[in-house]
N, C-alpha and C. Protein backbone atom coordinates (compact mmCIF):
# COMPACT_ATOMS: atom_id res chain seq x y z
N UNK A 1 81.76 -5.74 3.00
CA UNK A 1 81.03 -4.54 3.34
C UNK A 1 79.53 -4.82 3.45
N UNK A 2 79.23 -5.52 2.32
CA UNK A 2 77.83 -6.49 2.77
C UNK A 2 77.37 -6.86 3.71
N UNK A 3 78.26 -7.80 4.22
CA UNK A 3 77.88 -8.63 5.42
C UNK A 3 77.74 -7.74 6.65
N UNK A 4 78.78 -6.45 6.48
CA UNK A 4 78.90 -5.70 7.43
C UNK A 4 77.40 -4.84 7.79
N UNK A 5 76.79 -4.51 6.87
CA UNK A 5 75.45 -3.63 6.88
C UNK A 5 74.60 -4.38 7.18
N UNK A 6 74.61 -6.03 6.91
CA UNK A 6 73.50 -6.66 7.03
C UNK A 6 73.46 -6.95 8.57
N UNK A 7 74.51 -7.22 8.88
CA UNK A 7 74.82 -7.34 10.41
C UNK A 7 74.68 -6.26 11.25
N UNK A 8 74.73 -5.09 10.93
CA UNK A 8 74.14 -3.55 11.72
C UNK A 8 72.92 -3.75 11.52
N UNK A 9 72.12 -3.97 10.39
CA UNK A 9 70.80 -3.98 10.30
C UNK A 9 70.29 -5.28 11.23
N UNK A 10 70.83 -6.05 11.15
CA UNK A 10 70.25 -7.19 12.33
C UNK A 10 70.42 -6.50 13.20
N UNK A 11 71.67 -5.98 14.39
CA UNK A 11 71.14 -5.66 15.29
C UNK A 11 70.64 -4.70 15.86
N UNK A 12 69.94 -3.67 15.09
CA UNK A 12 69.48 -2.60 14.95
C UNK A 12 67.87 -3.52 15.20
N UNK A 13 67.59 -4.11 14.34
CA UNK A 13 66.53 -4.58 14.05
C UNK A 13 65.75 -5.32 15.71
N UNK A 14 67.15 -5.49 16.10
CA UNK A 14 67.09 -6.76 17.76
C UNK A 14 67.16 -5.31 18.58
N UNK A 15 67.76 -4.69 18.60
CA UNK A 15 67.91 -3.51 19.52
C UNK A 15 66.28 -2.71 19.53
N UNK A 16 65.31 -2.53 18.56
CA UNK A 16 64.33 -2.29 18.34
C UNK A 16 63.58 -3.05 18.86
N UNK A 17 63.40 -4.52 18.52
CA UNK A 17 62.44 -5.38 19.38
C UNK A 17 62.62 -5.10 20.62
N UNK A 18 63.60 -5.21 21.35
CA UNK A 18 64.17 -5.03 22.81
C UNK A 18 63.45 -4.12 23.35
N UNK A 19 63.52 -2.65 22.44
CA UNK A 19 63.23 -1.47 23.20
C UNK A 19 61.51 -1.59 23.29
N UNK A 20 61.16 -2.26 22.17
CA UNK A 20 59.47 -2.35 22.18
C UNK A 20 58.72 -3.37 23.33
N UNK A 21 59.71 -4.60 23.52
CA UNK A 21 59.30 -4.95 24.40
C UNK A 21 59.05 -4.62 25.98
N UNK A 22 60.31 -3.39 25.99
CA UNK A 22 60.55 -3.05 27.44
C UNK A 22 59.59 -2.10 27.94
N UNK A 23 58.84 -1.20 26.72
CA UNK A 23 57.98 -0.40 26.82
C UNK A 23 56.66 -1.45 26.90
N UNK A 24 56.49 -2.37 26.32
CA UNK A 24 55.04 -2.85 26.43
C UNK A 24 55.24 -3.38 27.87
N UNK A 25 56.25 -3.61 28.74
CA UNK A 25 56.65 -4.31 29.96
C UNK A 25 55.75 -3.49 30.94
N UNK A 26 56.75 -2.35 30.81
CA UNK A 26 56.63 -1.12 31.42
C UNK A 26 55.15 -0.55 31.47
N UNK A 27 54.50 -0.45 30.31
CA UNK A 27 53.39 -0.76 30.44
C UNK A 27 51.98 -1.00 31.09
N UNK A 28 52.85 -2.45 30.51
CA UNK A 28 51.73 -3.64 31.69
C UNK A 28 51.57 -3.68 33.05
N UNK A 29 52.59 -3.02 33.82
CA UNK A 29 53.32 -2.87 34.96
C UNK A 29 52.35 -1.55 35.39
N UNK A 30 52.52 -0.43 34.67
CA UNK A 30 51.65 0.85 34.64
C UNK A 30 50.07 0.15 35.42
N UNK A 31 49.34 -0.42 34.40
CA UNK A 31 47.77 -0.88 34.71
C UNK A 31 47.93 -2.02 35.25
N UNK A 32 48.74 -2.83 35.54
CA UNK A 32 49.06 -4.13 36.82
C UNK A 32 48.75 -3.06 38.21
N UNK A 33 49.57 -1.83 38.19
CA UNK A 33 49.80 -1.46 39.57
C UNK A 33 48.13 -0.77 39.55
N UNK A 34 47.67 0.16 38.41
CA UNK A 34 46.85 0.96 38.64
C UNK A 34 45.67 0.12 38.77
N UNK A 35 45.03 -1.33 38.35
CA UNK A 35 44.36 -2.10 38.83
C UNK A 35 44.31 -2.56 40.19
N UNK A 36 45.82 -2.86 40.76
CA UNK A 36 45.74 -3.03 42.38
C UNK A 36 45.43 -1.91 42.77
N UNK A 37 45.52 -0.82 42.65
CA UNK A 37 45.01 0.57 43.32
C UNK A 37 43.75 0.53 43.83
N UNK A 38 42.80 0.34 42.55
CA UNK A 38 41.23 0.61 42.39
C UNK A 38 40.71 -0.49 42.34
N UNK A 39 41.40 -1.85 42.64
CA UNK A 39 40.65 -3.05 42.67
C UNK A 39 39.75 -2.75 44.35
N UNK A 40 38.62 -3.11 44.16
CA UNK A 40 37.77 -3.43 45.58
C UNK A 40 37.44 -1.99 45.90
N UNK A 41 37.92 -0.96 45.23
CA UNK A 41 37.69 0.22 46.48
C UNK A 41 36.36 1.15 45.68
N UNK A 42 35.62 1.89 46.38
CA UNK A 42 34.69 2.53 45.79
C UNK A 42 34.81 4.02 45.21
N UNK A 43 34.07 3.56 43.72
CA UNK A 43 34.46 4.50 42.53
C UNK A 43 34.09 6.10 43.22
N UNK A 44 33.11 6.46 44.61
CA UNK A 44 32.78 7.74 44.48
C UNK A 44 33.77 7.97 45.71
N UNK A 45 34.33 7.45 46.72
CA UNK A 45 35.43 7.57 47.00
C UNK A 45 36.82 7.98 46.09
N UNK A 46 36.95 6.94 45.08
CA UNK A 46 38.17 7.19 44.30
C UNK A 46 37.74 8.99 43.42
N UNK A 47 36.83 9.22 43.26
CA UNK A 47 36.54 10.30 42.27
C UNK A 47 36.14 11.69 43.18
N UNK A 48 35.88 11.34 44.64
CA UNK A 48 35.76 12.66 45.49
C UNK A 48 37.37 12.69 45.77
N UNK A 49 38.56 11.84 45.68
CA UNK A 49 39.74 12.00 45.94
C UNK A 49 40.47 12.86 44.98
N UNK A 50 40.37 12.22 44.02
CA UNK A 50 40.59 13.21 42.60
C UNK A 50 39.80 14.28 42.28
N UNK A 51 38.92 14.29 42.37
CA UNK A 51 38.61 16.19 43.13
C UNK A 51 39.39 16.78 43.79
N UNK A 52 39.09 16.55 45.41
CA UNK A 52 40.33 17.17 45.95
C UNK A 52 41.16 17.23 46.05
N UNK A 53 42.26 16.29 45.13
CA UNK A 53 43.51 16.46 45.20
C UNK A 53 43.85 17.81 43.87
N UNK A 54 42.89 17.27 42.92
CA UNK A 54 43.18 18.71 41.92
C UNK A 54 42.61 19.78 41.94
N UNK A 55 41.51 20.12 42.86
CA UNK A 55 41.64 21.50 43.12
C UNK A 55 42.22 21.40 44.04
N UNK A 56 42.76 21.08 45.44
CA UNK A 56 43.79 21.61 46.48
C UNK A 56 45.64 21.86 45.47
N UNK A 57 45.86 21.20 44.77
CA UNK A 57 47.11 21.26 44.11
C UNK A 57 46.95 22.08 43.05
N UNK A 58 45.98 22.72 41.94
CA UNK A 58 45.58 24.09 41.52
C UNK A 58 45.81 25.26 42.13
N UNK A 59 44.73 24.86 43.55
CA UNK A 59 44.57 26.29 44.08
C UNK A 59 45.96 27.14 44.62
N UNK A 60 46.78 25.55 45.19
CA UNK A 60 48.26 26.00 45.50
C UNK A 60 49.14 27.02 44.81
N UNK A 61 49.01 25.85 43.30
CA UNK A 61 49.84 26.79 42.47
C UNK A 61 49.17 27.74 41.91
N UNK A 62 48.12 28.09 41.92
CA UNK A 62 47.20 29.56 41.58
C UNK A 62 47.94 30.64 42.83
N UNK A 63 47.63 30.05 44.14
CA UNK A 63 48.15 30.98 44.86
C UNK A 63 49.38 31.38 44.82
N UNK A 64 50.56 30.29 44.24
CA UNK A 64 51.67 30.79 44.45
C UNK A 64 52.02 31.87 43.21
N UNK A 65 51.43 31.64 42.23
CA UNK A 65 51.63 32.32 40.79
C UNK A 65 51.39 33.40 41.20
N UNK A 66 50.08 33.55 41.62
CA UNK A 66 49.45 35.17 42.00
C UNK A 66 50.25 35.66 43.23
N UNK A 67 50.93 34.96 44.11
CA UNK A 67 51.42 35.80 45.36
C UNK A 67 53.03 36.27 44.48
N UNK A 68 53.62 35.77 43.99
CA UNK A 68 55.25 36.03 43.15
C UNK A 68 54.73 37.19 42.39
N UNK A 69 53.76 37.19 41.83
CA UNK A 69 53.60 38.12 40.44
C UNK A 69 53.19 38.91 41.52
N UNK A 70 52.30 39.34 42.45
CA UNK A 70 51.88 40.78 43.00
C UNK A 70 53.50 41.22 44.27
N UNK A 71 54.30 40.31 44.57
CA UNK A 71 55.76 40.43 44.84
C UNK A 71 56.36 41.35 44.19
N UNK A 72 56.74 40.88 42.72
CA UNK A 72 57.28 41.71 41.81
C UNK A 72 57.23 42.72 41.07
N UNK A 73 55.83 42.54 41.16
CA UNK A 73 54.94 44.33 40.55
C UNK A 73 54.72 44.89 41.67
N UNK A 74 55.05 44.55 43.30
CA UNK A 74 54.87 45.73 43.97
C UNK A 74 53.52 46.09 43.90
N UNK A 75 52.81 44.76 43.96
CA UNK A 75 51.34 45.13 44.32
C UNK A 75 50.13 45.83 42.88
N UNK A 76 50.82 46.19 41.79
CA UNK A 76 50.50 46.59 41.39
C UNK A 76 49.22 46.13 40.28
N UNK A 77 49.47 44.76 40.20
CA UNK A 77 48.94 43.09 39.45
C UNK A 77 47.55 43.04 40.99
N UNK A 78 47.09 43.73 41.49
CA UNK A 78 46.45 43.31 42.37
C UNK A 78 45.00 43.24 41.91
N UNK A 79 44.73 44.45 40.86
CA UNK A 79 43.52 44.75 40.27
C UNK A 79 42.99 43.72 38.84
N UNK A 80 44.52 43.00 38.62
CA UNK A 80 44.55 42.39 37.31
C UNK A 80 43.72 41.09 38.25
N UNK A 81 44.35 40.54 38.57
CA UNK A 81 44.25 38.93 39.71
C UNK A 81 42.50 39.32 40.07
N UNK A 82 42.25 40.57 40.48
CA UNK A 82 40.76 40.80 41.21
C UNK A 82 39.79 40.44 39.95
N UNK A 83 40.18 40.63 38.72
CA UNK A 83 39.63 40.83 37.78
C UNK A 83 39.22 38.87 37.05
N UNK A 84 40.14 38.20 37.40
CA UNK A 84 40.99 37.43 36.83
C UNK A 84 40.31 36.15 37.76
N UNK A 85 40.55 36.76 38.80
CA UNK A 85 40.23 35.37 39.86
C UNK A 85 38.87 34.30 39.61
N UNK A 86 37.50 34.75 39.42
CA UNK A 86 36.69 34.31 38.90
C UNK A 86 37.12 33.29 37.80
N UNK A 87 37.59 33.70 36.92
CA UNK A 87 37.49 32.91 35.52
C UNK A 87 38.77 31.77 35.87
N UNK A 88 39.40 31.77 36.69
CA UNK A 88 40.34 31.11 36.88
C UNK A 88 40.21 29.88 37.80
N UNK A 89 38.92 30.61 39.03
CA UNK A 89 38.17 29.44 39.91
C UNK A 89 37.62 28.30 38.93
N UNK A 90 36.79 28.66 38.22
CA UNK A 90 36.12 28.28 37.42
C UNK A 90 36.65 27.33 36.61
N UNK A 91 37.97 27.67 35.61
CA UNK A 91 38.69 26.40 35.01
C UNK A 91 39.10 25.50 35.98
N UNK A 92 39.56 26.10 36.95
CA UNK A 92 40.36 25.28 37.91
C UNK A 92 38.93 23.76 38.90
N UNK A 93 37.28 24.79 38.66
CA UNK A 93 36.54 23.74 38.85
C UNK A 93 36.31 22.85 37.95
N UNK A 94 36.10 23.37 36.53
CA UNK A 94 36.08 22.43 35.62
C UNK A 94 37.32 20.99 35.59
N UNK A 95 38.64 21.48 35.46
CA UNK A 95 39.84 20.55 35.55
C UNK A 95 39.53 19.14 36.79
N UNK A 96 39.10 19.94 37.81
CA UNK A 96 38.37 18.82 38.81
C UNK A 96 37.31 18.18 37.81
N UNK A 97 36.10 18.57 37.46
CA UNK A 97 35.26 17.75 37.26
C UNK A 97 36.38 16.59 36.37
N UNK A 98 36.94 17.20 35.29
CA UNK A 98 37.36 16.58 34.45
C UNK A 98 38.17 15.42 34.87
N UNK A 99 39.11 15.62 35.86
CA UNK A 99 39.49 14.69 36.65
C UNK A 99 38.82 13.74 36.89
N UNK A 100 37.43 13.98 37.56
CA UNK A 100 36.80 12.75 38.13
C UNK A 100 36.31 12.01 36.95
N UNK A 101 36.30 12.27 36.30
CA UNK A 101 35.55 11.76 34.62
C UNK A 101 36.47 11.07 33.87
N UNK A 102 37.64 11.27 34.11
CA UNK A 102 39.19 10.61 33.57
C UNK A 102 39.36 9.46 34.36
N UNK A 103 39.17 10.28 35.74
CA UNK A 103 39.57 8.80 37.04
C UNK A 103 40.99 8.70 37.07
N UNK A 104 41.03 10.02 37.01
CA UNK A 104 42.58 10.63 37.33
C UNK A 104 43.14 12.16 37.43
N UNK A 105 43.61 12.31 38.53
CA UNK A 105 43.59 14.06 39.28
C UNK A 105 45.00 14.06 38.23
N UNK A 106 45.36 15.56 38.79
CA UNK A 106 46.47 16.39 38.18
C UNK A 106 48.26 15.70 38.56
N UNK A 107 47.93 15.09 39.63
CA UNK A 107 49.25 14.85 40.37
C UNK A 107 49.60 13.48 39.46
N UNK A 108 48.77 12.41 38.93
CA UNK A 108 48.98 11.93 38.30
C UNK A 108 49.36 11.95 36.66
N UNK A 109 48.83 12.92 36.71
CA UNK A 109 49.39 13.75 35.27
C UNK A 109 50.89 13.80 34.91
N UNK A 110 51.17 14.84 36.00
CA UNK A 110 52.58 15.12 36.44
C UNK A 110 53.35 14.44 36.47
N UNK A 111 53.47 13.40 37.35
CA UNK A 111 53.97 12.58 37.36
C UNK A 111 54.10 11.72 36.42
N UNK A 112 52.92 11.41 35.80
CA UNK A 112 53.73 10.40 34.35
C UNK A 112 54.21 11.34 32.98
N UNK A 113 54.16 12.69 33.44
CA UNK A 113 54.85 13.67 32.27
C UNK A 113 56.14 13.60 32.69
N UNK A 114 56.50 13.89 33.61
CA UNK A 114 57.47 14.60 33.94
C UNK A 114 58.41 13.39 35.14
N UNK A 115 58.68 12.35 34.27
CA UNK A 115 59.54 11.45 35.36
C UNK A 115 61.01 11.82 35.91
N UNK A 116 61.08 11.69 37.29
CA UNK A 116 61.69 12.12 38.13
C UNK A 116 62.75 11.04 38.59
């Protein structure tokens, strides 16, 4: 019964290295690719891109949020959104700046949250 636990614990122990290695792989692979990206190319290029990619992909889903919700209330959410819209431009400019300051828009976000 000994031998038996010690031998689960070995390969428990190997099954663990394995998985750590595949993640540090995976990784390396991550900033291998994201270095060929941004190798040679210019940083105010790369950071006016990530601007516009996260406010054009904001504003999208701002618009689509606000067009479903005044859908379903029958127009009625129209005065809320009028009220609303301002403060919402506004994060949605900040999230850009923030982007360019990260040196990484929203779509990249997404995408490494939410693998597909």
């Amino acid at each position: 019964m000994r031998k038996k636990n010690d031998i689960e614990t070995e390969l428990d122990q190997k099954e663990f290295e394995n998985e750590i290695n595949r993640d540090l792989s995976h990784q390396y692979n991550k900033i291998e690719v994201k270095e060929k990206l941004t190798e040679g190319k210019n940083p105010y290029v790369l950071g006016g891109m990530n601007f516009f990619v996260t406010l054009v992909i904001l504003e999208i889903f701002y618009w689509v949020v606000k067009a479903n919700v005044n859908f379903f209330t029958l127009g009625f959410s129209l005065e809320f959104f009028g009220t609303l819209d301002p403060f919402i431009h506004i994060a949605i400019l900040v999230l850009c700046v923030n982007s360019v300051i990260q040196k990484r828009s929203v779509l990249d976000s997404i995408i490494d949250r939410w693998p597909f």
